[in-house]
PDB file of N, CA and C in Angstrom:
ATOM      1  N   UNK A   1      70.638  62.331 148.100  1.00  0.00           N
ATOM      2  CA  UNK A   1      71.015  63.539 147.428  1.00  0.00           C
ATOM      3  C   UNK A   1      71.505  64.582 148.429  1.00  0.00           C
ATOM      4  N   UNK A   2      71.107  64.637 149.696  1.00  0.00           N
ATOM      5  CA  UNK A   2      70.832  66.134 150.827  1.00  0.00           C
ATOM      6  C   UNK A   2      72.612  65.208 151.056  1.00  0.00           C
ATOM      7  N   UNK A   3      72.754  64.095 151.407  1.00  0.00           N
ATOM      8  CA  UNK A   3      74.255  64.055 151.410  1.00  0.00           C
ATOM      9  C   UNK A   3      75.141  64.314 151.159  1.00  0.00           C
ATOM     10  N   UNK A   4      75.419  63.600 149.812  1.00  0.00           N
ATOM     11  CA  UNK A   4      75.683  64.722 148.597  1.00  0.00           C
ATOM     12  C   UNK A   4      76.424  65.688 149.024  1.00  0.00           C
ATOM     13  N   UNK A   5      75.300  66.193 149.100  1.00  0.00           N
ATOM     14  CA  UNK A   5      76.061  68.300 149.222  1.00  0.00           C
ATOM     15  C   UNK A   5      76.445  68.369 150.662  1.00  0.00           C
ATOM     16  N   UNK A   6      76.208  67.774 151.263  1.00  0.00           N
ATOM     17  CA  UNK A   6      76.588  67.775 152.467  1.00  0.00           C
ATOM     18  C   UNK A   6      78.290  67.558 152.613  1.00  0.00           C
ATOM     19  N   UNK A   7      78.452  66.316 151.949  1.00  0.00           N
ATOM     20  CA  UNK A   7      79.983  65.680 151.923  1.00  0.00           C
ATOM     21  C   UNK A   7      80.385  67.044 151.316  1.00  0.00           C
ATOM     22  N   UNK A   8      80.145  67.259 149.975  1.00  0.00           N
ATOM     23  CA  UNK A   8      80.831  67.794 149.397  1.00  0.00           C
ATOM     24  C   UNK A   8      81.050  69.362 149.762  1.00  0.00           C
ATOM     25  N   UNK A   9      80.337  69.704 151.033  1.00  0.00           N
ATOM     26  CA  UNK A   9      80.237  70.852 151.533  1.00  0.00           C
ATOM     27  C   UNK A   9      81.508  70.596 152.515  1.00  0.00           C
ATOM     28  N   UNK A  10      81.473  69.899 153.179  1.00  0.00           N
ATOM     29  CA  UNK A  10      82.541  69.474 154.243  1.00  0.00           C
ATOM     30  C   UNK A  10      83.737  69.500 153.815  1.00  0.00           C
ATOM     31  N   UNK A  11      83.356  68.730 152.460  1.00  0.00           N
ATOM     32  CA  UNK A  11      85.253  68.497 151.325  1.00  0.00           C
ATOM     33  C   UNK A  11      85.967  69.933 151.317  1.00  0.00           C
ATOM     34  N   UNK A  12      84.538  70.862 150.716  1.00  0.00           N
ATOM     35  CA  UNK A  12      85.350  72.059 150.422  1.00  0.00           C
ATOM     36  C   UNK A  12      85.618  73.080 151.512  1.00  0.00           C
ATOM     37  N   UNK A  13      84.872  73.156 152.805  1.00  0.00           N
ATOM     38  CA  UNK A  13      85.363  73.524 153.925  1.00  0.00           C
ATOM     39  C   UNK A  13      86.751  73.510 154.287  1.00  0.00           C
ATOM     40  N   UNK A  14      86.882  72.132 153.703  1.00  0.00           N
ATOM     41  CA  UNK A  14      88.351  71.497 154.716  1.00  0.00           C
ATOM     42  C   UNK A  14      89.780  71.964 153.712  1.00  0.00           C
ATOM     43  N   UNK A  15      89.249  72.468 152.524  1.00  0.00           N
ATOM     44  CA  UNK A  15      89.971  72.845 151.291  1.00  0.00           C
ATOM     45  C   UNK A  15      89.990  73.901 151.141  1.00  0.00           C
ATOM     46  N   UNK A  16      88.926  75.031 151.981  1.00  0.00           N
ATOM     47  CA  UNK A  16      89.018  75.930 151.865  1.00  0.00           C
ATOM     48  C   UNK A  16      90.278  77.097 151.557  1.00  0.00           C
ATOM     49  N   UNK A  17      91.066  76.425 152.766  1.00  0.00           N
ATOM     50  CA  UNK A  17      92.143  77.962 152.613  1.00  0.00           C
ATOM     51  C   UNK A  17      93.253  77.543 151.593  1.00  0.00           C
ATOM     52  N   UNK A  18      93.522  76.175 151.603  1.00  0.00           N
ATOM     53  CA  UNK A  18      94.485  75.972 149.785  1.00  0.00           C
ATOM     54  C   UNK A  18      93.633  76.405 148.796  1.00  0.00           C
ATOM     55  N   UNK A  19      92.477  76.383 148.495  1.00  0.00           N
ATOM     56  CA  UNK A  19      91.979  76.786 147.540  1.00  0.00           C
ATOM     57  C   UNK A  19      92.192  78.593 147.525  1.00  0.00           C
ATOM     58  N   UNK A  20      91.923  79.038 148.468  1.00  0.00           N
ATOM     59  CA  UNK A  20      92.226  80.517 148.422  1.00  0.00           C
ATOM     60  C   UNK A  20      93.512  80.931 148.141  1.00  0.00           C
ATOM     61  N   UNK A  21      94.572  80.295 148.896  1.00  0.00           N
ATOM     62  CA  UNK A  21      95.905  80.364 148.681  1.00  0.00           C
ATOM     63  C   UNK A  21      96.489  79.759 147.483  1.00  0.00           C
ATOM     64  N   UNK A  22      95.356  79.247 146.506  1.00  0.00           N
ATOM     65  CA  UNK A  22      95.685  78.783 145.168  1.00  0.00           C
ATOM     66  C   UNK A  22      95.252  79.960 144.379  1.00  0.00           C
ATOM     67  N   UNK A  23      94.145  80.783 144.447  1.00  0.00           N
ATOM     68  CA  UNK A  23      93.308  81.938 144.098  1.00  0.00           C
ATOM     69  C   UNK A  23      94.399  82.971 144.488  1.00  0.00           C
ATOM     70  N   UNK A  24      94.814  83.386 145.122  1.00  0.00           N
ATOM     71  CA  UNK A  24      95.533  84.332 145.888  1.00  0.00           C
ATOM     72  C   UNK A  24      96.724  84.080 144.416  1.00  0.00           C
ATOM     73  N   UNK A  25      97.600  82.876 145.041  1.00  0.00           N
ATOM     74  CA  UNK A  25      98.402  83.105 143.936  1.00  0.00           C
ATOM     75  C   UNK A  25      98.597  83.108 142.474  1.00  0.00           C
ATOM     76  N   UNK A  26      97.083  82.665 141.711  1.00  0.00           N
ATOM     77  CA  UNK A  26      96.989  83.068 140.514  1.00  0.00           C
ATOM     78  C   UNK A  26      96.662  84.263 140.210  1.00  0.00           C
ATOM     79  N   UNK A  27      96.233  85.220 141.035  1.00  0.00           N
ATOM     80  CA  UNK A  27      95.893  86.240 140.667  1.00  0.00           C
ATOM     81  C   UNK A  27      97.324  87.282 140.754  1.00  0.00           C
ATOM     82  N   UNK A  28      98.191  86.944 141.513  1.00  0.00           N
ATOM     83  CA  UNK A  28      99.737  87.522 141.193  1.00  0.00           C
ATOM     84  C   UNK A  28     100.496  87.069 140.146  1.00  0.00           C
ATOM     85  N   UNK A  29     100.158  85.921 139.937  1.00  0.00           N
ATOM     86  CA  UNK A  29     100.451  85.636 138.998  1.00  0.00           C
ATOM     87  C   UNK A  29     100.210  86.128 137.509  1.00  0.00           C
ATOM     88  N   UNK A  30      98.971  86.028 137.264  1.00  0.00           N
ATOM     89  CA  UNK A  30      98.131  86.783 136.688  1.00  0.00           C
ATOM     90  C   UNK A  30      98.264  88.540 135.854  1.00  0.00           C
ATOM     91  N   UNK A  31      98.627  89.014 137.453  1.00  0.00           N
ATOM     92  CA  UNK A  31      98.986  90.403 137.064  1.00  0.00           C
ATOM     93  C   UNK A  31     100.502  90.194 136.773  1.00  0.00           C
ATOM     94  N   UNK A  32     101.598  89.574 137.567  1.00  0.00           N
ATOM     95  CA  UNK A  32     102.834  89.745 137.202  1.00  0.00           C
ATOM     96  C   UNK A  32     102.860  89.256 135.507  1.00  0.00           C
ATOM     97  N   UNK A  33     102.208  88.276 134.959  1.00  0.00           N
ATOM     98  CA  UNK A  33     102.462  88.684 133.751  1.00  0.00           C
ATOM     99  C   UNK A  33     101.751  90.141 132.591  1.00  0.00           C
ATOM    100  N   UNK A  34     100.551  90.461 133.104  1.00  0.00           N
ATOM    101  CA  UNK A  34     100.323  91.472 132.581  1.00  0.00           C
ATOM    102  C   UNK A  34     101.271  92.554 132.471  1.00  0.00           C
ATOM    103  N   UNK A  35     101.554  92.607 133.985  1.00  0.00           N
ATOM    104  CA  UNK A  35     102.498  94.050 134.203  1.00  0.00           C
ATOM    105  C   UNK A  35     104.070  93.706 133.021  1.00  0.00           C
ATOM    106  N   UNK A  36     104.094  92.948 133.125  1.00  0.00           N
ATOM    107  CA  UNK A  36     105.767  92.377 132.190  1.00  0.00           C
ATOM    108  C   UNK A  36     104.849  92.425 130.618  1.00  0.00           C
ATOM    109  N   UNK A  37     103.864  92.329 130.411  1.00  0.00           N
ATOM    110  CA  UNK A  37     103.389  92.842 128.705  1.00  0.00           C
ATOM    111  C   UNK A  37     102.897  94.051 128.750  1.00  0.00           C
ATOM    112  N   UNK A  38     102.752  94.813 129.839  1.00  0.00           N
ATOM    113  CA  UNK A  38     102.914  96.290 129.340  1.00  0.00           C
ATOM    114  C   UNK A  38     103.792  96.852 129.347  1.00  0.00           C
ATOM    115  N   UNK A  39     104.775  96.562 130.247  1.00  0.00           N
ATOM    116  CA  UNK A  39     106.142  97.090 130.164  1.00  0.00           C
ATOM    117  C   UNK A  39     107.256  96.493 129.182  1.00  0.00           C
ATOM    118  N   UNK A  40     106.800  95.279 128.528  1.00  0.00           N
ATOM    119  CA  UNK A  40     107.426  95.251 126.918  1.00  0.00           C
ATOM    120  C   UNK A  40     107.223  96.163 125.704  1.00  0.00           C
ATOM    121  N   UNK A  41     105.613  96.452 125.835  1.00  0.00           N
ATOM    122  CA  UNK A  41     104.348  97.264 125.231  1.00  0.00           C
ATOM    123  C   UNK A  41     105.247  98.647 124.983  1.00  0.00           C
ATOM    124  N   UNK A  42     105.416  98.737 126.249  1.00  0.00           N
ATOM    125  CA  UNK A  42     106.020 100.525 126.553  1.00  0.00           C
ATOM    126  C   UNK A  42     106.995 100.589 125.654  1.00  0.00           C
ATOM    127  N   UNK A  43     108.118  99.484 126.294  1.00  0.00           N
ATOM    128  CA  UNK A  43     109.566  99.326 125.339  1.00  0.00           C
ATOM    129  C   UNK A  43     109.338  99.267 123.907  1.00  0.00           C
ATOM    130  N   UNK A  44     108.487  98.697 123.842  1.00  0.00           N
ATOM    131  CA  UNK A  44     108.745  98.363 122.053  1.00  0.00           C
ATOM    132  C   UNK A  44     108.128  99.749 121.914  1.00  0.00           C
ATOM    133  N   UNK A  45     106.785 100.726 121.817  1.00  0.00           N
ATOM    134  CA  UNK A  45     106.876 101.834 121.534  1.00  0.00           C
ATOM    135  C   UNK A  45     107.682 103.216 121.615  1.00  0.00           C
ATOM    136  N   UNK A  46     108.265 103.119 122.589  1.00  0.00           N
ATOM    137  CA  UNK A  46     109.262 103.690 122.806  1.00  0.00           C
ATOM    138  C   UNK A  46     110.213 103.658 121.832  1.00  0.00           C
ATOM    139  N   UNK A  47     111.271 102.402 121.777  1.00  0.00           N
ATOM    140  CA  UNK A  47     112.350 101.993 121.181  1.00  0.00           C
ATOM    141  C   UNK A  47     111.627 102.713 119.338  1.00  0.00           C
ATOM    142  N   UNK A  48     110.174 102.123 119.073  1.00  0.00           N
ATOM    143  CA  UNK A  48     109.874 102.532 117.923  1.00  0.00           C
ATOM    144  C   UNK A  48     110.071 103.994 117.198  1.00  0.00           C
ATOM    145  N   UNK A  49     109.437 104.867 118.769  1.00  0.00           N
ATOM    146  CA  UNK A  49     109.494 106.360 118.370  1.00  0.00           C
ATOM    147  C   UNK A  49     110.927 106.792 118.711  1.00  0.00           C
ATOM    148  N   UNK A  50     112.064 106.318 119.046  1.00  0.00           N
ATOM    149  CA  UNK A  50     113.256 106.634 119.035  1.00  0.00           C
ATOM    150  C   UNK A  50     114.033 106.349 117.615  1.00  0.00           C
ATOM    151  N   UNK A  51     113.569 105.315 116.837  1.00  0.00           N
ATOM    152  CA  UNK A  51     113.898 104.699 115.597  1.00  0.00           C
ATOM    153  C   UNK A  51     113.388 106.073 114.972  1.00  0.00           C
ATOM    154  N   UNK A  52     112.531 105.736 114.761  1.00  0.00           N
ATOM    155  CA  UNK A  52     111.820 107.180 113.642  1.00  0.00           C
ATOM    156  C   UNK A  52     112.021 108.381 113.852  1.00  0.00           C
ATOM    157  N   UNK A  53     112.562 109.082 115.278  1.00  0.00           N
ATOM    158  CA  UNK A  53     112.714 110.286 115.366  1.00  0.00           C
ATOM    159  C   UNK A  53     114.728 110.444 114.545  1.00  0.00           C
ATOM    160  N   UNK A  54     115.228 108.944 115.600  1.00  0.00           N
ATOM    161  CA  UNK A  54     116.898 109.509 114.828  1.00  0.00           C
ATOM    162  C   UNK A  54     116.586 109.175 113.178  1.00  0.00           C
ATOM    163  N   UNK A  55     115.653 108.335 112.867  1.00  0.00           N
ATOM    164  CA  UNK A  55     115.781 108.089 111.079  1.00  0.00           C
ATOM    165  C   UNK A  55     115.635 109.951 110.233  1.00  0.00           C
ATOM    166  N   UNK A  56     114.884 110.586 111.030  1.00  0.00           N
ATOM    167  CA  UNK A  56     114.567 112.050 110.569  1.00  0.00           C
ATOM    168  C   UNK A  56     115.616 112.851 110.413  1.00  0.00           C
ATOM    169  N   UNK A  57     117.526 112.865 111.800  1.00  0.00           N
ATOM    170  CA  UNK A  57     118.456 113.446 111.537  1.00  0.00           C
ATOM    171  C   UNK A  57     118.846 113.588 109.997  1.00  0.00           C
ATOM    172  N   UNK A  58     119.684 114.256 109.776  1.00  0.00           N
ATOM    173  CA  UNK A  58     120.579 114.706 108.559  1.00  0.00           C
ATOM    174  C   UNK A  58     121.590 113.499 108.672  1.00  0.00           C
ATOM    175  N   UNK A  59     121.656 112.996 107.380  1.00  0.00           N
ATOM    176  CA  UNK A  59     122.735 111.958 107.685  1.00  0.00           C
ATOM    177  C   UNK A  59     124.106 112.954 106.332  1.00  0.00           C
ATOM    178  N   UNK A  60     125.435 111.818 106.590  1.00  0.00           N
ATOM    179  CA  UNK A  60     126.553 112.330 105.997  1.00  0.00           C
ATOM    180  C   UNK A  60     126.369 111.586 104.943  1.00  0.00           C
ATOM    181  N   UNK A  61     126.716 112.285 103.883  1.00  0.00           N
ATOM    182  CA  UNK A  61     126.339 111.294 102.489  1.00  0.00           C
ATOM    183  C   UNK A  61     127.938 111.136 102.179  1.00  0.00           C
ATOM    184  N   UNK A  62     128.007 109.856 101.762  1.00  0.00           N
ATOM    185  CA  UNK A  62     129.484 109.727 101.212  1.00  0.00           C
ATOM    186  C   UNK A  62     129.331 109.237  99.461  1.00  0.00           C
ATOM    187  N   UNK A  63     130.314 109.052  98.546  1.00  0.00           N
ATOM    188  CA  UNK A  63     130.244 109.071  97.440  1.00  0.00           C
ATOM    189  C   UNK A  63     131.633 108.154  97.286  1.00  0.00           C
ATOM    190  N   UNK A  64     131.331 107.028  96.446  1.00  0.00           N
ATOM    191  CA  UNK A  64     132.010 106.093  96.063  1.00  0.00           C
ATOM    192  C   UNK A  64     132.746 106.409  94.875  1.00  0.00           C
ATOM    193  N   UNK A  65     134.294 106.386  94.484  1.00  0.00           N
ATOM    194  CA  UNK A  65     134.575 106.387  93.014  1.00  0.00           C
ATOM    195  C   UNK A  65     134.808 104.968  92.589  1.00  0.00           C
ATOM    196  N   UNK A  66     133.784 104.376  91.256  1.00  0.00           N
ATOM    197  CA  UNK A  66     134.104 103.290  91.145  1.00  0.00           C
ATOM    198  C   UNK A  66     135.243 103.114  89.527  1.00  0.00           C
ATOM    199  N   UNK A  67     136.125 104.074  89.490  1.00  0.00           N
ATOM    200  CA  UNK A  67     137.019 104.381  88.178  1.00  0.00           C
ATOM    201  C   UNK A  67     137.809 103.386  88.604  1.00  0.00           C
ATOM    202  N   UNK A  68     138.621 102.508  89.673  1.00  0.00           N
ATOM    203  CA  UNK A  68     139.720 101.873  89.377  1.00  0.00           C
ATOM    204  C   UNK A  68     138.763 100.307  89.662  1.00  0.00           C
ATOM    205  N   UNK A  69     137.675 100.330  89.802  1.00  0.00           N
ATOM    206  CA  UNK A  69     137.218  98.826  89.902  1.00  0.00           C
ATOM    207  C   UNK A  69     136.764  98.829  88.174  1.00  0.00           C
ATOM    208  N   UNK A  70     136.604  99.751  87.175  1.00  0.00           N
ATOM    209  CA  UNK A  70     135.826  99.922  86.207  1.00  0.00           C
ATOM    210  C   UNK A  70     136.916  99.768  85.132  1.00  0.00           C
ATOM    211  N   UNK A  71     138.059 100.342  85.369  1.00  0.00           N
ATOM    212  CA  UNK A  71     139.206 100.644  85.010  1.00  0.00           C
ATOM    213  C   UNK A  71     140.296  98.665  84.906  1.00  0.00           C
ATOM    214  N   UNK A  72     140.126  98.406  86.238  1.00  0.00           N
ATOM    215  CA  UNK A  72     140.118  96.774  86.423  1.00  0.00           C
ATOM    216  C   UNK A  72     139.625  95.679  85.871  1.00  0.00           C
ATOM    217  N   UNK A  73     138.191  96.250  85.469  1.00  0.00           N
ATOM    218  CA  UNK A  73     137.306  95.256  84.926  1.00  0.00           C
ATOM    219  C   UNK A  73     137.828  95.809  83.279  1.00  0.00           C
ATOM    220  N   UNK A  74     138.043  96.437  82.700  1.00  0.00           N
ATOM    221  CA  UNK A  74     138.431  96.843  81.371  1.00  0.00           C
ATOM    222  C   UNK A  74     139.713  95.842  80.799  1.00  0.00           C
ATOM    223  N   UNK A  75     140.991  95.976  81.844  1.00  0.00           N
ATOM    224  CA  UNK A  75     141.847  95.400  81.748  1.00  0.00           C
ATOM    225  C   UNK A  75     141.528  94.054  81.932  1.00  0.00           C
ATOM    226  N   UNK A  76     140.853  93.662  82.466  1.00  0.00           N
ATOM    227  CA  UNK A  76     140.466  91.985  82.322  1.00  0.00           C
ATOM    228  C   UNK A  76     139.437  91.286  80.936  1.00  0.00           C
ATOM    229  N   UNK A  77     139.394  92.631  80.362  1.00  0.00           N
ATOM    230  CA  UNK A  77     138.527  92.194  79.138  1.00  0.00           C
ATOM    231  C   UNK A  77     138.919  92.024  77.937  1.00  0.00           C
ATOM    232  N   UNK A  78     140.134  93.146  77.904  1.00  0.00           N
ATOM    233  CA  UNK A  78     141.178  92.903  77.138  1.00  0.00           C
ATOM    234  C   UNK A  78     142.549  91.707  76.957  1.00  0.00           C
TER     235      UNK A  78
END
């Protein structure tokens, strides 16, 4: 058994610094995706409160005459 841990103490000695340099780079990893979902986070709230503030402007109302499509459809009924 005292072997054992012995080997397996030695294994991870000798593994030591890839294992760190595996640690090391998940943890950039890690954050580089966090940082890229808060800064979508941001965008999409943002983009949201820009939606809703221009939806609040005065818009131009326009007005359709529909007399010669109505007028068209008459003559086709006859």
């Amino acid at each position: 058994m005292s072997q054992e841990k012995i080997d397996r103490y030695k294994q991870e000695k000798a593994n030591r610094k890839k294992n760190l340099k595996k640690q090391r780079t998940m943890n950039l990893v890690r954050k580089g995706v966090l940082t890229l979902a808060g800064v979508a986070l941001v965008g999409w709230l943002g983009y949201s409160a820009y939606d809703s503030f221009s939806q609040n402007k005065n818009r131009e109302i326009t007005t359709v005459d529909y007399g010669a499509i109505d007028s068209y459809l008459i003559d086709l009924q006859e």
